[in-house]
Protein backbone atom coordinates (compact mmCIF):
# COMPACT_ATOMS: atom_id res chain seq x y z
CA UNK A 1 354.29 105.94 304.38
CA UNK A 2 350.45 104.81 304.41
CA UNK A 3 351.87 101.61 302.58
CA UNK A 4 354.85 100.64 305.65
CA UNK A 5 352.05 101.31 308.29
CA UNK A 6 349.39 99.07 306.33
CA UNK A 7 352.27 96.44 306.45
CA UNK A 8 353.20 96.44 309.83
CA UNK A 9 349.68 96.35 311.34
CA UNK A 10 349.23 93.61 308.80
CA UNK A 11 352.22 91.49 310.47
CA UNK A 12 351.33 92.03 314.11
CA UNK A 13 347.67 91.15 312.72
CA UNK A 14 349.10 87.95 311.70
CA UNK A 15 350.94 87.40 314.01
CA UNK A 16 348.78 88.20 316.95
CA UNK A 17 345.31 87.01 315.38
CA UNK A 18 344.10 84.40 317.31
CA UNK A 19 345.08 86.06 320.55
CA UNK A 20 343.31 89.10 319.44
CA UNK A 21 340.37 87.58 317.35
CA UNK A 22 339.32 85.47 320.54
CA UNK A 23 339.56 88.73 322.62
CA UNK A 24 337.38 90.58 320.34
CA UNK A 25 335.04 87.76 320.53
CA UNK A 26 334.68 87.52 323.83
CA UNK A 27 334.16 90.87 324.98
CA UNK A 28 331.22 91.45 322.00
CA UNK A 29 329.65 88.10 323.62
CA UNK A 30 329.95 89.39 327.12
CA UNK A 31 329.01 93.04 325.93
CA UNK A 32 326.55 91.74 324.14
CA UNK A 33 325.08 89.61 326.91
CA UNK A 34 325.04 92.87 329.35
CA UNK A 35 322.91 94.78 327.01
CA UNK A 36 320.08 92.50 328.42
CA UNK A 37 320.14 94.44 331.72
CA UNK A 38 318.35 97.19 332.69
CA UNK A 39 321.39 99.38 333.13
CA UNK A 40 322.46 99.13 329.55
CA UNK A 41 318.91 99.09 327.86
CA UNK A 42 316.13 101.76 327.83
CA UNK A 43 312.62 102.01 328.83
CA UNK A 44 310.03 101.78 326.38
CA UNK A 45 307.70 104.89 325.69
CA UNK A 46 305.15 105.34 322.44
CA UNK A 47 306.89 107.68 320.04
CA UNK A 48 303.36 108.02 317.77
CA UNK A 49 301.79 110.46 319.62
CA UNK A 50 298.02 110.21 317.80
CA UNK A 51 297.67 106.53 319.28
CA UNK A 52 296.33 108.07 322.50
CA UNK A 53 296.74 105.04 324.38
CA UNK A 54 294.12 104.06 327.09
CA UNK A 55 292.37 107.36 326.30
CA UNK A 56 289.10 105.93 325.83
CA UNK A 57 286.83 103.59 327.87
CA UNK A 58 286.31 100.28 326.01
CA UNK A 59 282.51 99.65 325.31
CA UNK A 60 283.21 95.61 324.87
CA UNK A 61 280.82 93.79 327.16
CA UNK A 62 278.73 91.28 325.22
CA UNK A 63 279.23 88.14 327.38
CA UNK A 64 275.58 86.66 326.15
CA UNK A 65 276.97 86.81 322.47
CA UNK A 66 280.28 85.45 323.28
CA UNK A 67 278.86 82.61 325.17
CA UNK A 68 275.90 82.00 322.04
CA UNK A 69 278.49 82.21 319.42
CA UNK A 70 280.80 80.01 321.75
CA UNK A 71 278.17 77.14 322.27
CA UNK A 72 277.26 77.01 318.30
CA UNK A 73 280.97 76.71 317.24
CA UNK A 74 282.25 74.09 319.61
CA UNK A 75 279.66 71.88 318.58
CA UNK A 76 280.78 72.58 315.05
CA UNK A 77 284.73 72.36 315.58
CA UNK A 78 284.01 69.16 317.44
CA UNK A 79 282.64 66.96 314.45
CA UNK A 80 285.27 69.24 312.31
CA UNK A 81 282.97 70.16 310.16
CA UNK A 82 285.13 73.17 308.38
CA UNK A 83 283.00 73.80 305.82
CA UNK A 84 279.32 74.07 308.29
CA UNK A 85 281.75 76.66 309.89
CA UNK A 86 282.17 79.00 307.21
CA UNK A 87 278.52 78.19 306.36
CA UNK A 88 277.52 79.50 310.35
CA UNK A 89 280.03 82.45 309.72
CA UNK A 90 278.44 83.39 306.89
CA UNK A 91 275.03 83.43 308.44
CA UNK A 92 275.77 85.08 311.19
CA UNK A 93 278.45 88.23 309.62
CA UNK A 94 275.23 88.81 306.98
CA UNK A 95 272.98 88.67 310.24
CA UNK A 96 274.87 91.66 311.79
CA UNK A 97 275.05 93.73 308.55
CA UNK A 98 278.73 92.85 307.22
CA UNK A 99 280.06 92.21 303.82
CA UNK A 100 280.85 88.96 303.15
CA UNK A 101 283.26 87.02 300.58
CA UNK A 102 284.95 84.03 300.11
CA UNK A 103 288.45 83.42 297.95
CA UNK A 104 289.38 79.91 296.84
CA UNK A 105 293.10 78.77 296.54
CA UNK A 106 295.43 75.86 295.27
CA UNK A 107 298.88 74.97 296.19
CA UNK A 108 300.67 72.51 294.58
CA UNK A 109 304.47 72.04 295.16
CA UNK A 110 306.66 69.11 294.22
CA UNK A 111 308.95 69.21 297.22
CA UNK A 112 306.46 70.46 299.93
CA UNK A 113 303.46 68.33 298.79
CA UNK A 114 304.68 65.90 296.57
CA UNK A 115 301.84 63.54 296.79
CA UNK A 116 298.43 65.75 296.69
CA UNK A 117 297.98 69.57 296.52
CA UNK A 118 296.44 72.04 299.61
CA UNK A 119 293.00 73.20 298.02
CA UNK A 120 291.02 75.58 300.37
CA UNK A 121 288.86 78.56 301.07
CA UNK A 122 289.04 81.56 302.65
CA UNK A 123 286.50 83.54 304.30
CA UNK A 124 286.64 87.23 305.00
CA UNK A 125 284.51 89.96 305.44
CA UNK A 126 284.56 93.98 305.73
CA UNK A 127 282.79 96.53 308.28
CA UNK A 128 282.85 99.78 305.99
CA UNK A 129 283.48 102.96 307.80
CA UNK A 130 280.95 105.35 308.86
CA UNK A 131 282.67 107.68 307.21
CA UNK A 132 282.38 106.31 303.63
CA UNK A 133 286.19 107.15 302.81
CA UNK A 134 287.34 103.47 302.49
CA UNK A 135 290.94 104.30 301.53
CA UNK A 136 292.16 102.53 304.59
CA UNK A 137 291.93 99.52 306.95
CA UNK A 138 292.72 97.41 309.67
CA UNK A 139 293.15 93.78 309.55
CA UNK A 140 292.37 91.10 311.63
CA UNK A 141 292.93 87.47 310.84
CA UNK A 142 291.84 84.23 312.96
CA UNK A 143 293.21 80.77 311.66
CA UNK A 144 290.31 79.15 310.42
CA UNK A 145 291.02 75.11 311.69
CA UNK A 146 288.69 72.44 313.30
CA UNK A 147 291.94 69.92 313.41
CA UNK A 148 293.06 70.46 316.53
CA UNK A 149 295.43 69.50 319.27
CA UNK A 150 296.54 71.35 322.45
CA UNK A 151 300.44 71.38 322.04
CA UNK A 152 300.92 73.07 318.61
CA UNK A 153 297.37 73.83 316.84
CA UNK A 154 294.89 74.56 319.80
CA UNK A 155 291.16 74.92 318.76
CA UNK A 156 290.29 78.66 318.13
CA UNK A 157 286.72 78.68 318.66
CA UNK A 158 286.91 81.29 321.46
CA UNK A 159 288.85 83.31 319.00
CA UNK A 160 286.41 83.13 316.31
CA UNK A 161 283.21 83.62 318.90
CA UNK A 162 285.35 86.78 320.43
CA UNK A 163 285.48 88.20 316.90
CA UNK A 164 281.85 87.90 315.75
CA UNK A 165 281.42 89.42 319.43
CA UNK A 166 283.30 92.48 318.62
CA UNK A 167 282.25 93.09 315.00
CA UNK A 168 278.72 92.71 316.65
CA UNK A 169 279.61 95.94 318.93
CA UNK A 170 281.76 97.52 316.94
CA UNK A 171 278.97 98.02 314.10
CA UNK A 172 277.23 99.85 316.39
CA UNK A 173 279.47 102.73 317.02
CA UNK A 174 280.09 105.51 314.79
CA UNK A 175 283.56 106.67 315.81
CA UNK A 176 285.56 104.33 313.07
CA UNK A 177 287.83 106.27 310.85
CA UNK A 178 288.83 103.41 308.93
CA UNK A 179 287.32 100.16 307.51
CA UNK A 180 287.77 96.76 309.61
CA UNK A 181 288.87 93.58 307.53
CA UNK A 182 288.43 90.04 309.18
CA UNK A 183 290.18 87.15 307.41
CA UNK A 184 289.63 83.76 308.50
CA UNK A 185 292.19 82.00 306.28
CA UNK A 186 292.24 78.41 305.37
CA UNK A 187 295.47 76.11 305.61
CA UNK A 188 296.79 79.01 307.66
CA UNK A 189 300.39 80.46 305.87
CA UNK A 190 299.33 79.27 302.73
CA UNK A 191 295.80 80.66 302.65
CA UNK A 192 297.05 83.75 304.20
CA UNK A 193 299.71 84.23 301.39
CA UNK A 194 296.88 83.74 299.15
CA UNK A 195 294.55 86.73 300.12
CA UNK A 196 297.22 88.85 300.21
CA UNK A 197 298.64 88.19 297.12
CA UNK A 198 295.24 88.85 295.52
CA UNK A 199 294.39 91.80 297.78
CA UNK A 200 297.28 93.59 296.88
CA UNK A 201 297.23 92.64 292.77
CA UNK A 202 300.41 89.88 292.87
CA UNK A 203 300.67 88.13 289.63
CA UNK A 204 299.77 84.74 290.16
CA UNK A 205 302.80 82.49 290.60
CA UNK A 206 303.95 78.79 289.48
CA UNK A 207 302.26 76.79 292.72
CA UNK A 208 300.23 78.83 294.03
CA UNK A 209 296.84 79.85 292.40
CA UNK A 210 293.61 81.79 293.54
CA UNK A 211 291.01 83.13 292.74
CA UNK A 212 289.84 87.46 292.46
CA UNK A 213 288.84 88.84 295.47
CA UNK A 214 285.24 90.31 295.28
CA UNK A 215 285.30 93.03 298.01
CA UNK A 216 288.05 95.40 298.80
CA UNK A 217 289.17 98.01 301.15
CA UNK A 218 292.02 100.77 301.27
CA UNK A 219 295.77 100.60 302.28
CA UNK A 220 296.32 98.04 305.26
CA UNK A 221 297.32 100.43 308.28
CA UNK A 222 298.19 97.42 310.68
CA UNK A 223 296.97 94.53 311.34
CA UNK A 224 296.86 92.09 314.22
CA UNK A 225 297.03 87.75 314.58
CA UNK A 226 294.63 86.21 316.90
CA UNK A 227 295.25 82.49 318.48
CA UNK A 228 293.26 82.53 321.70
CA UNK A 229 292.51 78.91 323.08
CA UNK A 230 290.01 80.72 325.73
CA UNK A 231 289.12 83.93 326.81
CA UNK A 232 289.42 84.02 330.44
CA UNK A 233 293.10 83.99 330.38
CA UNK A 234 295.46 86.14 332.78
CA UNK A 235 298.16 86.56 330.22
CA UNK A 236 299.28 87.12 326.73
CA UNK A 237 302.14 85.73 324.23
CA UNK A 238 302.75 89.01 321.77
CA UNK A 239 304.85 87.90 319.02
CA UNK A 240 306.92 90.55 316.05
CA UNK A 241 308.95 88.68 314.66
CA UNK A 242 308.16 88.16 310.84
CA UNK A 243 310.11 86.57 307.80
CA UNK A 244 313.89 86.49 307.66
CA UNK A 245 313.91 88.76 311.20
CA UNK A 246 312.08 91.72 310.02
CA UNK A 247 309.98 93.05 313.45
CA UNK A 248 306.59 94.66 313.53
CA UNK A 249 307.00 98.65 314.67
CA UNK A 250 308.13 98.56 318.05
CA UNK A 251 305.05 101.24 318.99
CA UNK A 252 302.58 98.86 317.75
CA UNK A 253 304.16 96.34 321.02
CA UNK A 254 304.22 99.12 323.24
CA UNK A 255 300.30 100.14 322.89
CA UNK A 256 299.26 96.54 323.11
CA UNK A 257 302.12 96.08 326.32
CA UNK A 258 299.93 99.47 327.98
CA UNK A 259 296.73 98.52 326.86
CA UNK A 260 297.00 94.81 328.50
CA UNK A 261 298.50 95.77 331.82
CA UNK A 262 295.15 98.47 331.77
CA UNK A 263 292.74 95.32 331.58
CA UNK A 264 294.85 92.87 334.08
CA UNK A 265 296.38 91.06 331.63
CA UNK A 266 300.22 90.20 331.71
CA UNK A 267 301.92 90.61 328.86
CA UNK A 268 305.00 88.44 327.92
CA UNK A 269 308.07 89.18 324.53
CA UNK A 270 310.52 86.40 324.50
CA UNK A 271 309.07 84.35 326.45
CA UNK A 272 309.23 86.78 329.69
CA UNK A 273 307.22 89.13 331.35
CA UNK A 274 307.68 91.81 333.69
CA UNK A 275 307.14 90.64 337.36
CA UNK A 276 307.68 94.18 339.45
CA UNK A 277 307.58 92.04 342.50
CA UNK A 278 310.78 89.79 341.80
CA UNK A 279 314.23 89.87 342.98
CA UNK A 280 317.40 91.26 341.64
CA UNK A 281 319.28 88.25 340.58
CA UNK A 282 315.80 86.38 339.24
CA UNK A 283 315.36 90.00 337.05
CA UNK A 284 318.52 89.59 335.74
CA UNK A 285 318.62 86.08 334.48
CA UNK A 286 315.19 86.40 333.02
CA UNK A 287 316.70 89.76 331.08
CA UNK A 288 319.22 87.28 330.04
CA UNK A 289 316.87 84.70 328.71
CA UNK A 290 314.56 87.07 326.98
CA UNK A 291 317.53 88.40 325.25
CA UNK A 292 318.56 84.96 323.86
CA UNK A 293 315.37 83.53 323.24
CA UNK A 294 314.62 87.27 321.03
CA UNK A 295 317.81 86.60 318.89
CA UNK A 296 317.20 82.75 318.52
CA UNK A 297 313.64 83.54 317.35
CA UNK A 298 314.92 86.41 314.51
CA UNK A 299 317.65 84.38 314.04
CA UNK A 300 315.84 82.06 312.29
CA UNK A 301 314.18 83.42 309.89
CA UNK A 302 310.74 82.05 310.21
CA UNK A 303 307.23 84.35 311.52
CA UNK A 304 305.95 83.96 314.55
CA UNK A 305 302.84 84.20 313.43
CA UNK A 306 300.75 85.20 310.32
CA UNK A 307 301.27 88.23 311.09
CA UNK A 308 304.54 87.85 309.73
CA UNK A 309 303.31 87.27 306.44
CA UNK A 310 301.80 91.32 306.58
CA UNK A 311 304.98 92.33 307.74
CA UNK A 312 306.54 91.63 304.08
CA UNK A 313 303.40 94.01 302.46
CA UNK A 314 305.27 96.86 304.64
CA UNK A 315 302.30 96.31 307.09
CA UNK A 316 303.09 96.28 310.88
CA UNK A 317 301.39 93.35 312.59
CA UNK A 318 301.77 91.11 315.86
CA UNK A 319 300.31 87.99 316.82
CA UNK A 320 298.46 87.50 320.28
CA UNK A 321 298.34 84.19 321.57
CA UNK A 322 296.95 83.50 325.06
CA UNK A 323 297.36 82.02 327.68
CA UNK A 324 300.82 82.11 327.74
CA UNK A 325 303.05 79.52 328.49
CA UNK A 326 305.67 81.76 329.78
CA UNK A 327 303.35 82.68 332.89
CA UNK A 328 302.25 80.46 335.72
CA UNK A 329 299.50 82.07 338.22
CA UNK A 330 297.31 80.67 341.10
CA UNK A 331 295.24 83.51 340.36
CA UNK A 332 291.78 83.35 339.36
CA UNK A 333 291.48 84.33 335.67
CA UNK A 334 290.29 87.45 334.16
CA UNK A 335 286.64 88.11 333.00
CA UNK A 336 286.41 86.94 329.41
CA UNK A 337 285.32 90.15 328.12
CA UNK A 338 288.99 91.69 329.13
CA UNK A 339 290.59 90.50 326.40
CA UNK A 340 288.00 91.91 324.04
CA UNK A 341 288.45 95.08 325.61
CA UNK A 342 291.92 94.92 324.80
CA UNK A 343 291.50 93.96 321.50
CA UNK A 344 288.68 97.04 321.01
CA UNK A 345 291.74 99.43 322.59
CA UNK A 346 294.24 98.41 320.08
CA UNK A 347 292.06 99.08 317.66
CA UNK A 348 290.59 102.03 318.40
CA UNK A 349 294.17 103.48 318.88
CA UNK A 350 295.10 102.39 315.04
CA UNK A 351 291.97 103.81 313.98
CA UNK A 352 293.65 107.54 315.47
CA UNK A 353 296.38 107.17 313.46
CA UNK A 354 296.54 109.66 310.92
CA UNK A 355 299.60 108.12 308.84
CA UNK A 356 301.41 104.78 308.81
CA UNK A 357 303.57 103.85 312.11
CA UNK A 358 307.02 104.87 311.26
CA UNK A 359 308.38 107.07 314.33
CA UNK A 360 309.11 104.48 316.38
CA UNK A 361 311.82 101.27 315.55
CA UNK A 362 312.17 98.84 313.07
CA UNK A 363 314.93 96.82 314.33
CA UNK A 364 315.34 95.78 318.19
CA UNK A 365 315.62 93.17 320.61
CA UNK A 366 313.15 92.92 323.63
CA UNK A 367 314.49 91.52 327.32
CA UNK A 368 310.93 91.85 328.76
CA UNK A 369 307.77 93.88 327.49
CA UNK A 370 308.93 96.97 329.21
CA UNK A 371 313.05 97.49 327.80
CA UNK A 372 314.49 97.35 324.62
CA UNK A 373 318.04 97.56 322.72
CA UNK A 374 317.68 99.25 319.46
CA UNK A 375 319.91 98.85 316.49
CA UNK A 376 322.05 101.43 317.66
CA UNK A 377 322.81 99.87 320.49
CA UNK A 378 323.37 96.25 320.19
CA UNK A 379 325.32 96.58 316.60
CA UNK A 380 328.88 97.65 318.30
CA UNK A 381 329.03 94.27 320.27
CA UNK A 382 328.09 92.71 316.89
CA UNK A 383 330.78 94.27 314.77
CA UNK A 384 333.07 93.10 317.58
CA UNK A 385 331.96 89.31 316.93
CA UNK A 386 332.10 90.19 313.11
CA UNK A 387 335.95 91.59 313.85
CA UNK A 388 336.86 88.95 315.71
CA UNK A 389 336.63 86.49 312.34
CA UNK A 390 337.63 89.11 309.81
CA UNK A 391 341.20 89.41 311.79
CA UNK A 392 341.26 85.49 311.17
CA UNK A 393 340.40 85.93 307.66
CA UNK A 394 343.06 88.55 307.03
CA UNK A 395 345.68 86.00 308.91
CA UNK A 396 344.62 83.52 305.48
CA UNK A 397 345.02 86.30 302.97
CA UNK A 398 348.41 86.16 301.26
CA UNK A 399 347.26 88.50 298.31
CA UNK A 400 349.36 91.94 297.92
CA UNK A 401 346.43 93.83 299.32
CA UNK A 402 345.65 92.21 302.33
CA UNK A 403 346.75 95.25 303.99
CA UNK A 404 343.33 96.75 303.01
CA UNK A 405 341.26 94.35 304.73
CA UNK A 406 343.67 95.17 307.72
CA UNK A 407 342.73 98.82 307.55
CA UNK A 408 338.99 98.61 306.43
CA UNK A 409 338.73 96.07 309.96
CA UNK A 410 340.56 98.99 311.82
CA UNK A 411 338.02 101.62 310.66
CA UNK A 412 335.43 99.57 311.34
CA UNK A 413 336.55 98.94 314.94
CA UNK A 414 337.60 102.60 315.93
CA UNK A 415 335.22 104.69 314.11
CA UNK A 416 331.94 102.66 313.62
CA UNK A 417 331.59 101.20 316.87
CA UNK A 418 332.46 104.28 319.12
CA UNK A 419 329.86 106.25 317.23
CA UNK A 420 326.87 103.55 316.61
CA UNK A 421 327.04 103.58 321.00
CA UNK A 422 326.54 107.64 321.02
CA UNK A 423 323.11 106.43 320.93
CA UNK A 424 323.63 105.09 324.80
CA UNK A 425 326.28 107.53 325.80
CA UNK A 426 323.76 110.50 324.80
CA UNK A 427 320.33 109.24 325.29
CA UNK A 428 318.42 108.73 328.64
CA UNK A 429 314.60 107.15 328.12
C-alpha cells in the first residue's frame, strides 16, 4: 500500500517537477524576501537580564588625555614608525599602573606568502580586577598599523589614544568584577590568531609560530573590535558576523544598539540604520537591503572583523567601526568623549554578567539594528528553496528507491516547515 502511494507521488513528481520545483522556489524567495518587513519580523529586546543596560552613568570624560595621547601618536603613525609606537605604548600603560607584555609571531605559508614570511609583534596588556579573582576577562583589541589609507585600512590613532584614555579612568574605579585585556595585534588576522592560539594553549601549527605568552587572565567573557578613524563621529558600523557565518550573541548587538542611541550615536547592521523619521516605502526597501546585504555578508564565510576570530574560541565579540558609511548627516558631530562613554557602558554591562551570554540567539539575520528573523523563522522559506532542487534531483533518480527521496522531501515540506513557523504564529515581541 505504502509502496503504490510512494510510486505514484514519485510519477506526478516526475512528471510535474519543473512546474512544481520553480513554484517552490519562488514562493521561498518571495517569502523569504517578506521576512525583511516589520510585519513578519520581531522587535529586539535583551533576554540577559544582569546586563542592566544604561543603568549606570558613564564616568568617561578625559578630553585633555585623549587629545595628549592623540597629538603624540599622530606624529608617530605619520613617519610609521611601528615599532616607536609600541615603545610609547609601553611607556605610557607602565605609566598608569598596567601590566604589560609583548608576544612575537612568524607566518610563513607557501601559497599566501610565497616570497617572504609575516614576522611581527604583539602588544597587550592587563588591568587586574580589584577584586583579585582573575578567573575572567574582557577583551579589547585595536589593530595595531601605521600603513594607512582611507578606503580600506584607515589610521587608528584615535582608537589607540581613546583606549589609553579609558584604561586611564577605568583604573581608577573600583567597581570591576572582571579583569580587562587590551591587545594591540600586529599584521591584524594573523597576529590576532597568534595570541589566541597561545592564550588559550593551541599546539603550535605548521606556518604559524609564536612565542609563550607571559601574563594571563581568566576565561574570555566577550570581547569587542575597535576601528575608529576619529572620535567625534555621529554614527557606528557594528559588525557579528564571524568565520564561515557563525554570529556574535544577538544580546551582545542589542546592548551596544541601546547603549549608542543613549549617547547620540546612530547605530547601523547591514549597512542600515533605523531612521524613525522616514517614510513607509523608503522603510521598506531599506528592510529589504539590510536583509540581503546580512545574508551576502554570512554567506561568505569571511569575519567582519577580528572579532570574528574570538567568535571560533566560543567567545561572543563585535567589531565597531565608525563613522559609518551607511549614514550621511549635516549634523554637527558628537563630543568625542561619547563614544568612550559608550564603550565604558558596554563594558560595564559585561562586567554584570554573572555567566557567559547564552539566553539570547545564535543564529539570525538583522534588517536594521532594531528587528530581527531568528532561525526559526527564516528556515521554512529556506527548506522551500532547498525543496525546490531536491524535487529536480528526484526527477534524475532512476534507482528503485527513489520513492524515498520522494517521501523524505514530502515530510520535510508538510511537517518541518509548518512547525519551524510556530515560532511566528505563537510569539509576539
Amino acid at each position: 500500500m505504502g509502496s503504490g502511494i510512494g510510486e505514484k507521488l514519485q510519477t506526478l513528481l516526475t512528471k510535474f517537477s519543473t512546474p512544481v520545483g520553480l513554484s517552490l522556489f519562488y514562493i521561498g524567495l518571495v517569502w523569504f524576501v517578506l521576512l525583511s518587513q516589520d510585519e513578519l519580523n520581531h522587535g529586539t529586546y535583551l533576554s540577559e537580564n544582569a546586563l542592566l543596560v544604561g543603568q549606570v552613568v558613564e564616568k568617561f570624560d578625559d578630553s585633555q588625555s585623549l587629545a595628549r595621547y592623540g597629538k603624540d601618536l599622530s606624529t608617530l603613525f605619520a613617519i610609521n614608525d611601528i615599532v616607536g609606537v609600541r615603545r610609547w605604548l609601553t611607556w605610557e600603560l607602565n605609566m598608569i599602573g598596567l601590566e604589560v607584555y609583548e608576544q612575537n609571531f612568524t607566518f610563513t605559508h607557501p601559497l599566501l606568502h610565497p616570497l617572504d614570511q609575516v614576522v611581527g609583534t604583539n602588544l597587550y596588556t592587563i588591568m587586574r580586577s580589584p577584586s583579585g579573582g582573575r578567573t575572567e576577562a574582557l577583551l579589547l583589541t585595536v589593530p595595531l598599523r601605521t600603513e594607512c589609507s582611507d578606503a580600506t585600512s584607515p589610521c587608528l590613532n584615535a582608537t589607540v589614544s581613546l583606549m589609553l584614555s579609558l584604561l586611564k579612568s577605568f583604573r581608577q574605579q573600583i567597581y570591576w568584577a572582571k579583569d580587562i585585556i587590551v591587545v594591540f595585534p600586529e599584521s591584524d588576522y594573523i597576529g590576532m590568531l597568534a595570541w589566541l592560539e597561545a592564550y588559550h594553549g593551541s599546539i603550535i601549527p605548521e606556518y604559524l609560530s609564536w612565542s609563550e605568552i607571559e601574563g594571563r587572565s581568566g576565561a574570555i567573557q566577550a570581547g569587542l573590535n575597535l576601528e575608529l578613524s576619529r572620535l567625534n563621529i555621529e554614527s557606528l558600523d557594528i559588525s557579528s558576523e564571524g568565520i564561515n557565518g557563525l554570529l556574535a550573541n544577538l544580546d551582545l548587538v542589542n546592548t551596544i544598539v541601546r547603549l549608542s542611541h543613549k549617547h547620540s550615536i546612530e547605530p547601523c547592521v547591514s549597512g542600515q540604520y533605523y531612521d524613525f523619521a522616514r517614510n513607509a516605502v523608503q522603510t521598506r526597501k531599506q528592510n529589504v537591503m539590510g536583509l540581503l546585504q546580512a545574508v551576502w555578508t554570512q554567506a561568505s564565510g569571511s569575519p567582519a572583523g577580528l572579532h570574528g576570530l574570538l567568535i571560533n574560541y566560543q567567545i561572543p565579540a563585535v567589531t565597531l567601526r565608525g563613522p559609518s558609511r551607511s549614514f550621511k548627516t549635516t549634523r554637527e558631530s558628537r563630543q568625542s568623549t561619547n563614544v568612550g562613554k559608550l564603550v565604558e557602558g558596554v563594558l560595564r554591562s559585561l562586567n554584570n554578567l554573572q555567566e557567559r551570554l547564552h539566553q539570547s540567539f545564535w543564529y539570525y539575520l538583522l534588517p536594521n539594528p532594531l528587528r530581527y528573523i531568528s532561525i526559526g523563522v527564516y528556515m521554512p522559506p529556506v527548506l522551500l528553496l532547498v525543496g525546490s532542487l531536491l524535487i529536480k534531483v528526484s526527477n534524475f533518480s532512476q534507482c528503485d528507491g527513489s520513492h524515498v527521496t520522494t517521501l523524505s522531501l514530502i515530510f520535510v515540506l508538510f511537517i518541518i516547515i509548518p512547525h519551524s513557523n510556530t515560532s511566528l504564529l505563537l510569539t509576539d515581541v
